[in-house]
Structure formats: structure tokens, C-alpha cells
N, C-alpha and C. Protein backbone atom coordinates (compact mmCIF):
# COMPACT_ATOMS: atom_id res chain seq x y z
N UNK A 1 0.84 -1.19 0.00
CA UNK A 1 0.00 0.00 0.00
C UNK A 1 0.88 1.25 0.00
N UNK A 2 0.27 2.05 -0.53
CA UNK A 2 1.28 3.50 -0.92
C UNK A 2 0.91 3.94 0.65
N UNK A 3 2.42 5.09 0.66
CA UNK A 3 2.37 5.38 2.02
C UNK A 3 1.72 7.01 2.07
N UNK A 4 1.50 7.36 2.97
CA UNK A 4 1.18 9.16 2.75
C UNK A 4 1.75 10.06 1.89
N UNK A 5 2.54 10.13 2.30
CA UNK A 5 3.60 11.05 1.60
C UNK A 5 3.83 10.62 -0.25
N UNK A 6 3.83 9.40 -0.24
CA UNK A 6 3.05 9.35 -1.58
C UNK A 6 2.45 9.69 -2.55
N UNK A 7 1.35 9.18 -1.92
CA UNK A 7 0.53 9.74 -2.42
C UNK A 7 -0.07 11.11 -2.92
N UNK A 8 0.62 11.64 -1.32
CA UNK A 8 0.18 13.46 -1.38
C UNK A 8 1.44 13.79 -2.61
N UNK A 9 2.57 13.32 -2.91
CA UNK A 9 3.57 13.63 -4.13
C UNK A 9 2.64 13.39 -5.02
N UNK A 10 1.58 11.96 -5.49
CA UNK A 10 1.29 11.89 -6.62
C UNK A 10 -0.18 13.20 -6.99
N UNK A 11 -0.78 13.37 -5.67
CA UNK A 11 -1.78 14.55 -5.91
C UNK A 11 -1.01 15.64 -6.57
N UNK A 12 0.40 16.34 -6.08
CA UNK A 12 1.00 16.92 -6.40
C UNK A 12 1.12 17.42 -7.75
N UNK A 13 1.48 16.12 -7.76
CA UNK A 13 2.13 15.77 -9.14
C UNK A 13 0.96 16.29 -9.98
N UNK A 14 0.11 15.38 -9.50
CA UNK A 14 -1.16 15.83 -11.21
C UNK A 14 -1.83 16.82 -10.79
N UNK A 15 -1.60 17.84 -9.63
CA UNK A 15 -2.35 19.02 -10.23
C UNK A 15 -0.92 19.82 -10.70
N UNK A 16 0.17 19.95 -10.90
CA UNK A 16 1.27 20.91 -11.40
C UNK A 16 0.91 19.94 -13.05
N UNK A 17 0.63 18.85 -13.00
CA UNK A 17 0.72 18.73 -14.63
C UNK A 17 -0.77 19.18 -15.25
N UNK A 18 -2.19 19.53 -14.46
CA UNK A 18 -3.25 20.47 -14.83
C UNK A 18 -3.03 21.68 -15.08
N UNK A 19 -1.82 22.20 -13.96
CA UNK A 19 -1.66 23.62 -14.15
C UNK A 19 -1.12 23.92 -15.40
N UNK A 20 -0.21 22.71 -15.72
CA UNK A 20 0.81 22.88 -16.97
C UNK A 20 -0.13 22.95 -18.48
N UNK A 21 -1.59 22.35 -18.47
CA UNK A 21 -2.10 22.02 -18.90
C UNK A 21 -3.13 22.91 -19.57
N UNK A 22 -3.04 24.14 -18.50
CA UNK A 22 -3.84 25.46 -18.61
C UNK A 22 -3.18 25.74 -19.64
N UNK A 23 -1.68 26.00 -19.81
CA UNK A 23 -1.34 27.16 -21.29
C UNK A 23 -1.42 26.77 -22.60
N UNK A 24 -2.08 24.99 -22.32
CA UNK A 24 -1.83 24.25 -24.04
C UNK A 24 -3.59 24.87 -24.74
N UNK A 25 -2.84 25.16 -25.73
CA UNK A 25 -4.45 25.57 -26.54
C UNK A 25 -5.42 23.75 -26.88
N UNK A 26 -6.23 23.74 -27.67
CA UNK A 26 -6.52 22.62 -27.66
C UNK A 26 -6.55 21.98 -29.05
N UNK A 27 -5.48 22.04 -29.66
CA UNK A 27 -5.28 21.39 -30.76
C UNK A 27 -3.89 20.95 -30.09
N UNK A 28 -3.45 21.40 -29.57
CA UNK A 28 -1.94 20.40 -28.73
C UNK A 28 -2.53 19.91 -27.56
N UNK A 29 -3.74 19.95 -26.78
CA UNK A 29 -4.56 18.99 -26.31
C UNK A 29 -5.15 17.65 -26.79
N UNK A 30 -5.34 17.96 -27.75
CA UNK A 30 -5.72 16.77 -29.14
C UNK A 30 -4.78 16.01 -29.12
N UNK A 31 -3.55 16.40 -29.59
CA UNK A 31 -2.42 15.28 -29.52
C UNK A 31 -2.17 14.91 -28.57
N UNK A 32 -1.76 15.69 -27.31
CA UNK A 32 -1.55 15.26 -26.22
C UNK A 32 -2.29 13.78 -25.59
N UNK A 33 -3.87 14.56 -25.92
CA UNK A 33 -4.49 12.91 -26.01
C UNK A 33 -4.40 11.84 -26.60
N UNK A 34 -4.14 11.66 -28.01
CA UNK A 34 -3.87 10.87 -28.95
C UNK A 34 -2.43 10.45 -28.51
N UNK A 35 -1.64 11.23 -28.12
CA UNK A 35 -0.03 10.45 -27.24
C UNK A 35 -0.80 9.30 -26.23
N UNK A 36 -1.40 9.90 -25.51
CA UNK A 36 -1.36 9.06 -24.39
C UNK A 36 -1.90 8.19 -24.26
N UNK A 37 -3.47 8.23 -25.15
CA UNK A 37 -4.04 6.75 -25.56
C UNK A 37 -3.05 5.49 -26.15
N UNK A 38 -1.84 6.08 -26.94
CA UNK A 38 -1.38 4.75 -27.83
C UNK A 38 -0.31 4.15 -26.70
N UNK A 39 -0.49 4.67 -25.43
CA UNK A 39 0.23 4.07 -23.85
C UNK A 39 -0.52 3.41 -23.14
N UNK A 40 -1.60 3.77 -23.12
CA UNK A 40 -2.33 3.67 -22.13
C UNK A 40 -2.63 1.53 -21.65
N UNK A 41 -2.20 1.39 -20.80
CA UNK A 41 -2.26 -0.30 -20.16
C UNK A 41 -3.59 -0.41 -19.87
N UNK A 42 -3.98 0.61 -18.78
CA UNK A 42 -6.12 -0.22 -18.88
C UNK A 42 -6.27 0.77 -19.50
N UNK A 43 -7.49 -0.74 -19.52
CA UNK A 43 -8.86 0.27 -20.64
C UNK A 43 -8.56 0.82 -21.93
N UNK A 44 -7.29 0.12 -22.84
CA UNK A 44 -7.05 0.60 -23.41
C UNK A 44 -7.93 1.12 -24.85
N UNK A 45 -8.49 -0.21 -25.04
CA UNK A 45 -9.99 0.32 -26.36
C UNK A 45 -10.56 1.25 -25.82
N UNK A 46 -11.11 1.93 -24.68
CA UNK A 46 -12.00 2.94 -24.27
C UNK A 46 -10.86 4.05 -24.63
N UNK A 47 -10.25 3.95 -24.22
CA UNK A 47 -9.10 5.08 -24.34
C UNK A 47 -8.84 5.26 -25.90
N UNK A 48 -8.34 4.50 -26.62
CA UNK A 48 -8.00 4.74 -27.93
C UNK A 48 -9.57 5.19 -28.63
N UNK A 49 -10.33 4.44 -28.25
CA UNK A 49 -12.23 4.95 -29.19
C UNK A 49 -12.28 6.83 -28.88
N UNK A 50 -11.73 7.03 -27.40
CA UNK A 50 -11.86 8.45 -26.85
C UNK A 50 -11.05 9.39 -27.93
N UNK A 51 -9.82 8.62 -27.80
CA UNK A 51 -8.68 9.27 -28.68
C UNK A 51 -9.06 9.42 -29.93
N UNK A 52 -10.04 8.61 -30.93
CA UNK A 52 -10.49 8.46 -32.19
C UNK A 52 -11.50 9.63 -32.22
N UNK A 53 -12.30 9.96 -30.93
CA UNK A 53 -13.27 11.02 -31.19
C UNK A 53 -12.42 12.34 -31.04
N UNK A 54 -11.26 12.29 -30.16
CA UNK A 54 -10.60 13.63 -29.74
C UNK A 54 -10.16 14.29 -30.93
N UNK A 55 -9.28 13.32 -31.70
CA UNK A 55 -8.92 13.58 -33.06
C UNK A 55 -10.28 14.26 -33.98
N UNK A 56 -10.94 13.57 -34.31
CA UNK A 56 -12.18 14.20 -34.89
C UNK A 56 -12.29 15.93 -34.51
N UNK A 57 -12.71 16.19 -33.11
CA UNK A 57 -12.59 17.48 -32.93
C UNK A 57 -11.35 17.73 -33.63
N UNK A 58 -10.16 17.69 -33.36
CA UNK A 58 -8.95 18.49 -33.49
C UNK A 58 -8.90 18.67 -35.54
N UNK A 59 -9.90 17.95 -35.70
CA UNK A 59 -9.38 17.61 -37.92
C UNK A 59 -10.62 19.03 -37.79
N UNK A 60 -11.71 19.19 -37.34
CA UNK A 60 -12.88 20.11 -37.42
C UNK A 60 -12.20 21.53 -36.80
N UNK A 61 -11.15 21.50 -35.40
CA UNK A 61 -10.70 22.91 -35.16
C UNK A 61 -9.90 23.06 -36.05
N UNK A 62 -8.87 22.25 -36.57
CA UNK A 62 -8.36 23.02 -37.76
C UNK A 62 -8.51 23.49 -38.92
N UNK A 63 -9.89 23.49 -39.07
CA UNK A 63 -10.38 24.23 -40.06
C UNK A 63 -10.78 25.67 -39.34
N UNK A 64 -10.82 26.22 -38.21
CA UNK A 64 -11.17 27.20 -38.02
C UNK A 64 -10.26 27.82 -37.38
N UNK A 65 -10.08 30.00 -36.99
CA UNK A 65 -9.29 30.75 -36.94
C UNK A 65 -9.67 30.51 -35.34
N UNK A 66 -8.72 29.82 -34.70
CA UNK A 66 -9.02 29.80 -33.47
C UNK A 66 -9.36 30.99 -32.67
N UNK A 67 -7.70 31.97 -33.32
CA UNK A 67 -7.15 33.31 -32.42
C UNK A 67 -8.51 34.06 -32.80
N UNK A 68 -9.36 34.00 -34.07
CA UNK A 68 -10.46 35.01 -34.03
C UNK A 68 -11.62 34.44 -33.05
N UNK A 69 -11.94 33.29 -32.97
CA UNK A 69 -13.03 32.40 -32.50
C UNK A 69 -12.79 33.13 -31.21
N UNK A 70 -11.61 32.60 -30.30
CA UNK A 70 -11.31 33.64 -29.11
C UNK A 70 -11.63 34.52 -29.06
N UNK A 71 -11.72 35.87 -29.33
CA UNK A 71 -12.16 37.46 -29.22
C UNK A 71 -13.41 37.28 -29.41
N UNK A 72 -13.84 36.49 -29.93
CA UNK A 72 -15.60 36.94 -29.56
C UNK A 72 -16.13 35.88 -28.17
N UNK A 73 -17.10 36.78 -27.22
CA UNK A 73 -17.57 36.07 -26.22
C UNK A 73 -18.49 34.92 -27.23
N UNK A 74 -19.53 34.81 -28.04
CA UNK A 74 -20.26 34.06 -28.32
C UNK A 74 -19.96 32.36 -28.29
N UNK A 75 -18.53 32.64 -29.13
CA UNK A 75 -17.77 31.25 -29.66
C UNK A 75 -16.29 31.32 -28.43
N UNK A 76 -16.09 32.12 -27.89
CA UNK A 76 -15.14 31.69 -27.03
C UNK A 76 -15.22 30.54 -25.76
N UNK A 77 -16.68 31.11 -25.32
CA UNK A 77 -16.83 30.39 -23.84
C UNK A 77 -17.29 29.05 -24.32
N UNK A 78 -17.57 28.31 -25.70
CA UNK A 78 -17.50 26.95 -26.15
C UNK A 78 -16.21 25.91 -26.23
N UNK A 79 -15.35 26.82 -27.18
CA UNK A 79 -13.98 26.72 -26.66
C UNK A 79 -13.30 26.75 -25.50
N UNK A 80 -13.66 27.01 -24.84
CA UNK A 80 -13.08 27.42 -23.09
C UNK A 80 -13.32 26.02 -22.45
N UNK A 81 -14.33 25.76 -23.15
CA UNK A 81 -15.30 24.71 -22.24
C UNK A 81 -14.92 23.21 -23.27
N UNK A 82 -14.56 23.34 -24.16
CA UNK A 82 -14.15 22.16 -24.90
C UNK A 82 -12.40 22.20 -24.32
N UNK A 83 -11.95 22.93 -24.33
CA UNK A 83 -10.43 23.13 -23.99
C UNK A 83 -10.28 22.42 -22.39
N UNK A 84 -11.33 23.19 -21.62
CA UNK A 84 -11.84 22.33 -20.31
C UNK A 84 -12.43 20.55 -19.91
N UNK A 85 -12.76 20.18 -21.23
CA UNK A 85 -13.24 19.07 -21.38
C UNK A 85 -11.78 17.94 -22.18
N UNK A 86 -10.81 18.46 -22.79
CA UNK A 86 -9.79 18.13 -23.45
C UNK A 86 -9.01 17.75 -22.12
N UNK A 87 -8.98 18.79 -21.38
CA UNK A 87 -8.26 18.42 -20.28
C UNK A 87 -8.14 17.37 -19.73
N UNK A 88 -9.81 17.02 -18.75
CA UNK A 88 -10.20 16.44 -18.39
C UNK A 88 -9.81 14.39 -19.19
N UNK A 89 -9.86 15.02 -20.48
CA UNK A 89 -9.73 13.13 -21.34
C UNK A 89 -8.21 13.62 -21.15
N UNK A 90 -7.28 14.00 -21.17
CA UNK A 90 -6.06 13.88 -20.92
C UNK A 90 -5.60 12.93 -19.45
N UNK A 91 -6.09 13.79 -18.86
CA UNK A 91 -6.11 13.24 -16.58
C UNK A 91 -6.16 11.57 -17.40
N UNK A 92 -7.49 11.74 -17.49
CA UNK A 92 -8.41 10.40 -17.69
C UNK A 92 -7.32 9.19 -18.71
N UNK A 93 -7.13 9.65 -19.63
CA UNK A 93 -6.24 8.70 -20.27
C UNK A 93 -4.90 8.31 -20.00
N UNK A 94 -4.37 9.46 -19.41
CA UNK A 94 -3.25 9.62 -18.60
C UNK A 94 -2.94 8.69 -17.37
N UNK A 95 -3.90 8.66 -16.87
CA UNK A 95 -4.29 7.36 -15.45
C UNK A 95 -4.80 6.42 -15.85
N UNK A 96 -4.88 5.58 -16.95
CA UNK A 96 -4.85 4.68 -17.55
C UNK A 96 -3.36 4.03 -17.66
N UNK A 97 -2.68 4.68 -17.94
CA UNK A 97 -1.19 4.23 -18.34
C UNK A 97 -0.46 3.20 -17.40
N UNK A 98 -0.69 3.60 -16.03
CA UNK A 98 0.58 2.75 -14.88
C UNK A 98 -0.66 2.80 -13.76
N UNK A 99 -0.72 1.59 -13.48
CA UNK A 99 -0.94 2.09 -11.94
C UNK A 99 -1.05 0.43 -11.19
N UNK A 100 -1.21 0.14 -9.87
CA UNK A 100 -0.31 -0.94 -9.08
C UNK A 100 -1.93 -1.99 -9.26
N UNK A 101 -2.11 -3.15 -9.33
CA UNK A 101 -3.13 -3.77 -9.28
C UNK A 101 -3.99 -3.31 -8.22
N UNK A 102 -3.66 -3.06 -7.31
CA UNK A 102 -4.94 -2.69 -5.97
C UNK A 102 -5.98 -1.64 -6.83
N UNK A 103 -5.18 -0.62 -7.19
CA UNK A 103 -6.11 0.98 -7.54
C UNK A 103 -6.49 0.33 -8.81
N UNK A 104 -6.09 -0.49 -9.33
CA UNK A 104 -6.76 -0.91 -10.51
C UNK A 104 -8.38 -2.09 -10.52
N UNK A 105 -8.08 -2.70 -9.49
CA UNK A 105 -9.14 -3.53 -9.03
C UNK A 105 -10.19 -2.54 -8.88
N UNK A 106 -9.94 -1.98 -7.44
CA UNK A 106 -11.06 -0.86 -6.92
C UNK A 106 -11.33 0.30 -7.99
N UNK A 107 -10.61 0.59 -8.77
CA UNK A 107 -11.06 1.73 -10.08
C UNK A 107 -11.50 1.39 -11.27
N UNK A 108 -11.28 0.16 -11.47
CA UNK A 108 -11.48 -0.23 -13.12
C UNK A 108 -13.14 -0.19 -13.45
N UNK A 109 -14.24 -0.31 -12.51
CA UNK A 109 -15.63 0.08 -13.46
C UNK A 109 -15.47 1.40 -13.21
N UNK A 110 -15.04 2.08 -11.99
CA UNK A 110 -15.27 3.77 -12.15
C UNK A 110 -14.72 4.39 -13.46
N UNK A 111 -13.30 4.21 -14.18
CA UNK A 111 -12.48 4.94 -14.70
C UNK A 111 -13.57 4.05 -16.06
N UNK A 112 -13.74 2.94 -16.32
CA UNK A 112 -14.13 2.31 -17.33
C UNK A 112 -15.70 3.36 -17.64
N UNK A 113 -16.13 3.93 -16.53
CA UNK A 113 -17.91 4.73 -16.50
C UNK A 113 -17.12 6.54 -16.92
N UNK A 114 -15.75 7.01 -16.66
CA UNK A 114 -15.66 8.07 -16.55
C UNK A 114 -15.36 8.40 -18.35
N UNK A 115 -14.43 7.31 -18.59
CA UNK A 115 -14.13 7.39 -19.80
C UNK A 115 -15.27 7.46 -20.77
N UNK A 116 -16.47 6.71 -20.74
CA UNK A 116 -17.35 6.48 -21.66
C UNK A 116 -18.09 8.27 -21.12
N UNK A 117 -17.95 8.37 -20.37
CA UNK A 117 -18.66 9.65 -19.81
C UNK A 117 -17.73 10.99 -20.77
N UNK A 118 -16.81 11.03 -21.00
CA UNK A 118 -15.82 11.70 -21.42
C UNK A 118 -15.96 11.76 -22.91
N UNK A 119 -16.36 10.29 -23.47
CA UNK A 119 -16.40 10.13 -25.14
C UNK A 119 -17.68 10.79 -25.41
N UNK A 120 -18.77 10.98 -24.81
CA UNK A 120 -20.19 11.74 -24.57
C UNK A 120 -20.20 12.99 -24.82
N UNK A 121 -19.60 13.60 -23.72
CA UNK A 121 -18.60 14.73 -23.79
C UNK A 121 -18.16 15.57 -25.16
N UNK A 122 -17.44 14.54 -25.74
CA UNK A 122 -16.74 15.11 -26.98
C UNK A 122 -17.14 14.81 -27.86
N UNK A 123 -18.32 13.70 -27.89
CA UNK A 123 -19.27 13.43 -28.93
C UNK A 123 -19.94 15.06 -28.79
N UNK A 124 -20.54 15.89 -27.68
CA UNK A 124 -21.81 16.95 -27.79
C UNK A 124 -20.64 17.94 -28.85
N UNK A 125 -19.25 18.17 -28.54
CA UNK A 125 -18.45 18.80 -28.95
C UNK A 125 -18.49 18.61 -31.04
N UNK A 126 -18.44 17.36 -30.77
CA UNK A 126 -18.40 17.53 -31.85
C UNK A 126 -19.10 17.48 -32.72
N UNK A 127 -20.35 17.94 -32.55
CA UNK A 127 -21.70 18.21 -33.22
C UNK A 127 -21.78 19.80 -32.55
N UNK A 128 -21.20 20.11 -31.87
CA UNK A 128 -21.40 22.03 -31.40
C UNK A 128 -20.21 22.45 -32.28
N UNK A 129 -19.06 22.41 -32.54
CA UNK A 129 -17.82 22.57 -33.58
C UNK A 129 -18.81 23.50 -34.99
N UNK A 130 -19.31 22.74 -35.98
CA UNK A 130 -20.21 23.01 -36.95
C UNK A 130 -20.80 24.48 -36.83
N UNK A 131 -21.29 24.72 -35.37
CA UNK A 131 -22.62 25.77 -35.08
C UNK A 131 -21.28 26.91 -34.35
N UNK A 132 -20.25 26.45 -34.25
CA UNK A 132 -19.23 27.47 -34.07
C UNK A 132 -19.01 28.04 -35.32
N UNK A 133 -18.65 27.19 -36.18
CA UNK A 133 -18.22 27.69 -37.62
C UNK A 133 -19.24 28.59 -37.98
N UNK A 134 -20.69 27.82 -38.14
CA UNK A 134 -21.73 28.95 -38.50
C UNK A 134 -21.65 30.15 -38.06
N UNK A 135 -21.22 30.52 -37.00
CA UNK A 135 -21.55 31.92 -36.34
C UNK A 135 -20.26 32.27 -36.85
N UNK A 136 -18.93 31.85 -37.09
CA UNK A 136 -18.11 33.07 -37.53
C UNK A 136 -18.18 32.95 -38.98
N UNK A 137 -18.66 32.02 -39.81
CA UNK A 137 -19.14 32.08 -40.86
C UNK A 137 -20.35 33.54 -41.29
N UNK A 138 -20.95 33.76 -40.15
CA UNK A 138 -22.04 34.72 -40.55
C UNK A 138 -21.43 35.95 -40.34
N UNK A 139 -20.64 35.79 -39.29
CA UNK A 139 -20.00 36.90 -38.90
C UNK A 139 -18.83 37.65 -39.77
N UNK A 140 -18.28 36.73 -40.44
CA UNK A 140 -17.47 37.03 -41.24
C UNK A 140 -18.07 37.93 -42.61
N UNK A 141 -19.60 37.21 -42.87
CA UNK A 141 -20.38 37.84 -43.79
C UNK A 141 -20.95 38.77 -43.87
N UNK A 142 -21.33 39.23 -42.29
CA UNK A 142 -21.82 40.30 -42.03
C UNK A 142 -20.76 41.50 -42.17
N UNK A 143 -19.64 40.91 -41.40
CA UNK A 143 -18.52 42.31 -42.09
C UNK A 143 -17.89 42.68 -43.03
N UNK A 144 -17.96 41.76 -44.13
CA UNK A 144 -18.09 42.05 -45.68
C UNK A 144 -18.89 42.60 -46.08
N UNK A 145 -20.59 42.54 -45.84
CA UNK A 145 -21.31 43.48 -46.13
C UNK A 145 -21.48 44.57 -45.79
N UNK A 146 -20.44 45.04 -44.88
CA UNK A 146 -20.46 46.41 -43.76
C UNK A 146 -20.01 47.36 -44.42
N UNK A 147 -18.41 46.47 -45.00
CA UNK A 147 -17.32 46.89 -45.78
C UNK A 147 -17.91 47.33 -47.02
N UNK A 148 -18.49 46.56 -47.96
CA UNK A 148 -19.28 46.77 -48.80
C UNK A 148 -20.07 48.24 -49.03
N UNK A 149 -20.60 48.35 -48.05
CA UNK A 149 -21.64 49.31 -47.71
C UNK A 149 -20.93 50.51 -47.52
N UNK A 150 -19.38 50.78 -46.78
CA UNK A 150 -19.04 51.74 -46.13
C UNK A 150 -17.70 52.36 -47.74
N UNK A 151 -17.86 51.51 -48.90
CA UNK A 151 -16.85 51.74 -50.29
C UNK A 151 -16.01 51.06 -49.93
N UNK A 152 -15.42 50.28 -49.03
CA UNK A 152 -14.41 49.07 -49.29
C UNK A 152 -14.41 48.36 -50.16
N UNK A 153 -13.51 48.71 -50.99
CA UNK A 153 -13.58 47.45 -52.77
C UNK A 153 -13.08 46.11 -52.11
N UNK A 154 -14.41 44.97 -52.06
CA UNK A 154 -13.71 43.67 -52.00
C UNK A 154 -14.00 42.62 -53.27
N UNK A 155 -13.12 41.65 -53.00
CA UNK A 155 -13.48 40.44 -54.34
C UNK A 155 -14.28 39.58 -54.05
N UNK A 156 -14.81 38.97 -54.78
CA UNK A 156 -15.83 37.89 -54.20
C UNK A 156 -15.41 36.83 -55.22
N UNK A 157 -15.27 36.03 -54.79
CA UNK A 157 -15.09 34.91 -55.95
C UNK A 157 -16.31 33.79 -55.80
N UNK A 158 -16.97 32.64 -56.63
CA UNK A 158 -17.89 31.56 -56.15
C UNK A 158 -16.96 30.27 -55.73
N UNK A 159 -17.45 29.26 -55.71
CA UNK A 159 -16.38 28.44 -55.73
C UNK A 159 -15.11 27.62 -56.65
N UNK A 160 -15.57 27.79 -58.09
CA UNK A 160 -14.80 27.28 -58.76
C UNK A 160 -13.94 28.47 -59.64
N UNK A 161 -13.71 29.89 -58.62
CA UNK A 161 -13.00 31.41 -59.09
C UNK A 161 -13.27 31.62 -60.73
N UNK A 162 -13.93 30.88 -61.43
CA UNK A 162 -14.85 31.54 -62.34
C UNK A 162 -14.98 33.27 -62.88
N UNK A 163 -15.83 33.30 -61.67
CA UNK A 163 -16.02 35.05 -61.86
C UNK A 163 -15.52 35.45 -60.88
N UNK A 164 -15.25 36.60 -61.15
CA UNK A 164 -14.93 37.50 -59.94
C UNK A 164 -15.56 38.95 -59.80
N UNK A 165 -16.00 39.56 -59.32
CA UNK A 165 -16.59 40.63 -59.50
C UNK A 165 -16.25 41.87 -58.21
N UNK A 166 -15.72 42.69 -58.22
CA UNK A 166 -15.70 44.15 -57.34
C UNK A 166 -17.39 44.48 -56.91
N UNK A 167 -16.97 44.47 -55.61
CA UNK A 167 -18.53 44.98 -55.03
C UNK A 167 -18.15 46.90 -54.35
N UNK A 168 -18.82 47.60 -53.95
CA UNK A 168 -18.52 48.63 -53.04
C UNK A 168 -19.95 49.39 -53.91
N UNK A 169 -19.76 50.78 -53.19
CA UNK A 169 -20.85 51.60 -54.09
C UNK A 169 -20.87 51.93 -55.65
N UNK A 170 -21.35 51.91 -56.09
CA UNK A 170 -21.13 52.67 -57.74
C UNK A 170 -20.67 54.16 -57.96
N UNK A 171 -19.68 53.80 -58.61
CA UNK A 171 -18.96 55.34 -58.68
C UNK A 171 -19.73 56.12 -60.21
N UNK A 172 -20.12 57.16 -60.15
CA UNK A 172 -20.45 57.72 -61.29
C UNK A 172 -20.09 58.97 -61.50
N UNK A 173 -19.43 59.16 -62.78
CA UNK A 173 -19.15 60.31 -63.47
C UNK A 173 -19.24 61.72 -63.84
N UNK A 174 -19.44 62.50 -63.16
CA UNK A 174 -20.17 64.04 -63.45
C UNK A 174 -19.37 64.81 -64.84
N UNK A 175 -20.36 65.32 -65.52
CA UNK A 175 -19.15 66.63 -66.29
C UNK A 175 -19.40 67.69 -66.33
């Protein structure tokens, strides 16, 4: 049996590696997870299925401008809260990796209920991802049309750059 002092090192331990955990954005959360699943000793299918959804988010944030997503409250505090939830499958997969048969006996349906609780988690994430995009998608549209409106010459192209056409006000000629 672990002795006090132990233990209180290993509490230690994993909250200085949470704290450490605060400055990673969450696309190096993503990997971080995906590291630690292809370690992980228990539970390892729950862990790697987690890791298969974590990835998913991380292929969907990289399609989007994180640093802008940030500055707006709307889409930030989703991110905050997915970045908060990244964390969390990190701990979780992370304590999968080593630990002595005793804590494994007495933990293995808890950690086996937290994990599936966790893939839930990042399943809601990754059906809210989409409705992030939408809003800076609109947002982005709305300030093109602002620009538009205020004589900012912009380009517009469709998708296959085809046409292109100058939008702003119409300039006309006096003599």
C-alpha cells in the first residue's frame, strides 16, 4: 500500500501537470491525447475509441481561426469549455497508463464509467464545432457586407474562381 507522503507527491504531481495544462491551446490537447491513448495499459480500447473522437474534434478545429473564434464572447466560452473538457480526457487517459493492481481492481468500473462519460462529452463537442463555424461564418459575412456598404472594394469569388466581381458603391461620373 502506498504510504502518505506518496501519495500526497502523486496529488502533487497531477495538479502541477493540470496547471501545466492550462497554457496548451486545444489542438496540442488533441495530440496530447492521442499520445497518451497509444500508452495507455487499462482500458485501453475505451481510451483509444476516446482518442479516435478527440482527433475528430482536433481535424474540425483546424479548419477554423481559433485566435479570431477567441475574441468573440459568443464562440469563445464553447472553446473554453471544450479546452476544459480536453483536459479532463487527458487526466483520464493519462491514469490509464501505470498504476499498481490494488487501484486498478477498486477503479477499473469507475475509470471504465468516466471514460465512456468523457467520449459523450466530446461526442456533444463535436456536433457544437459546426454551429461554431456557423456563427463566424455569418460573422465574417456580415462584415463584408459592412465593408461593402461603407466603399471598401472587396473580391468575391464563387467556388470554382470563375467570376470575380468588385462589389462597393457605384462610382459615377459628373461633367
Amino acid at each position: 500500500m502506498a504510504s502518505p507522503s506518496s501519495s500526497l507527491w502523486g496529488a502533487l504531481g497531477q495538479a502541477s501537470t493540470m496547471a501545466q495544462l492550462m497554457g496548451v491551446d486545444a489542438l496540442g490537447l488533441v495530440s496530447m491525447v492521442v499520445q497518451a491513448a497509444l500508452v495507455a495499459r487499462r482500458h485501453r480500447d475505451a481510451c483509444v475509441r476516446l482518442a479516435q473522437h478527440v482527433e475528430l474534434v482536433g481535424g474540425l478545429l483546424g479548419e477554423l481561426e481559433l485566435a479570431e473564434l477567441m475574441r468573440r464572447e459568443a464562440t469563445r466560452r464553447p472553446l473554453e469549455q471544450l479546452g476544459g473538457a480536453l483536459r479532463r480526457c487527458y487526466a483520464l487517459v493519462t491514469a490509464c497508463q501505470d498504476c499498481g493492481y490494488l487501484r486498478r481492481l477498486l477503479l477499473g468500473a469507475r475509470m471504465a464509467e468516466e471514460l465512456r462519460a468523457a467520449q459523450h462529452e466530446i461526442d456533444m463537442f463535436i456536433r457544437l464545432i459546426p454551429l461554431i463555424a456557423l456563427v463566424d461564418n455569418s460573422t465574417a459575412d456580415s462584415r463584408r457586407v459592412k465593408q461593402a456598404d461603407e466603399g471598401v472594394l472587396t473580391v468575391v469569388t464563387d467556388s470554382s474562381n470563375r467570376h470575380i466581381r468588385k462589389s462597393g458603391p457605384a462610382r459615377t461620373k459628373y461633367r
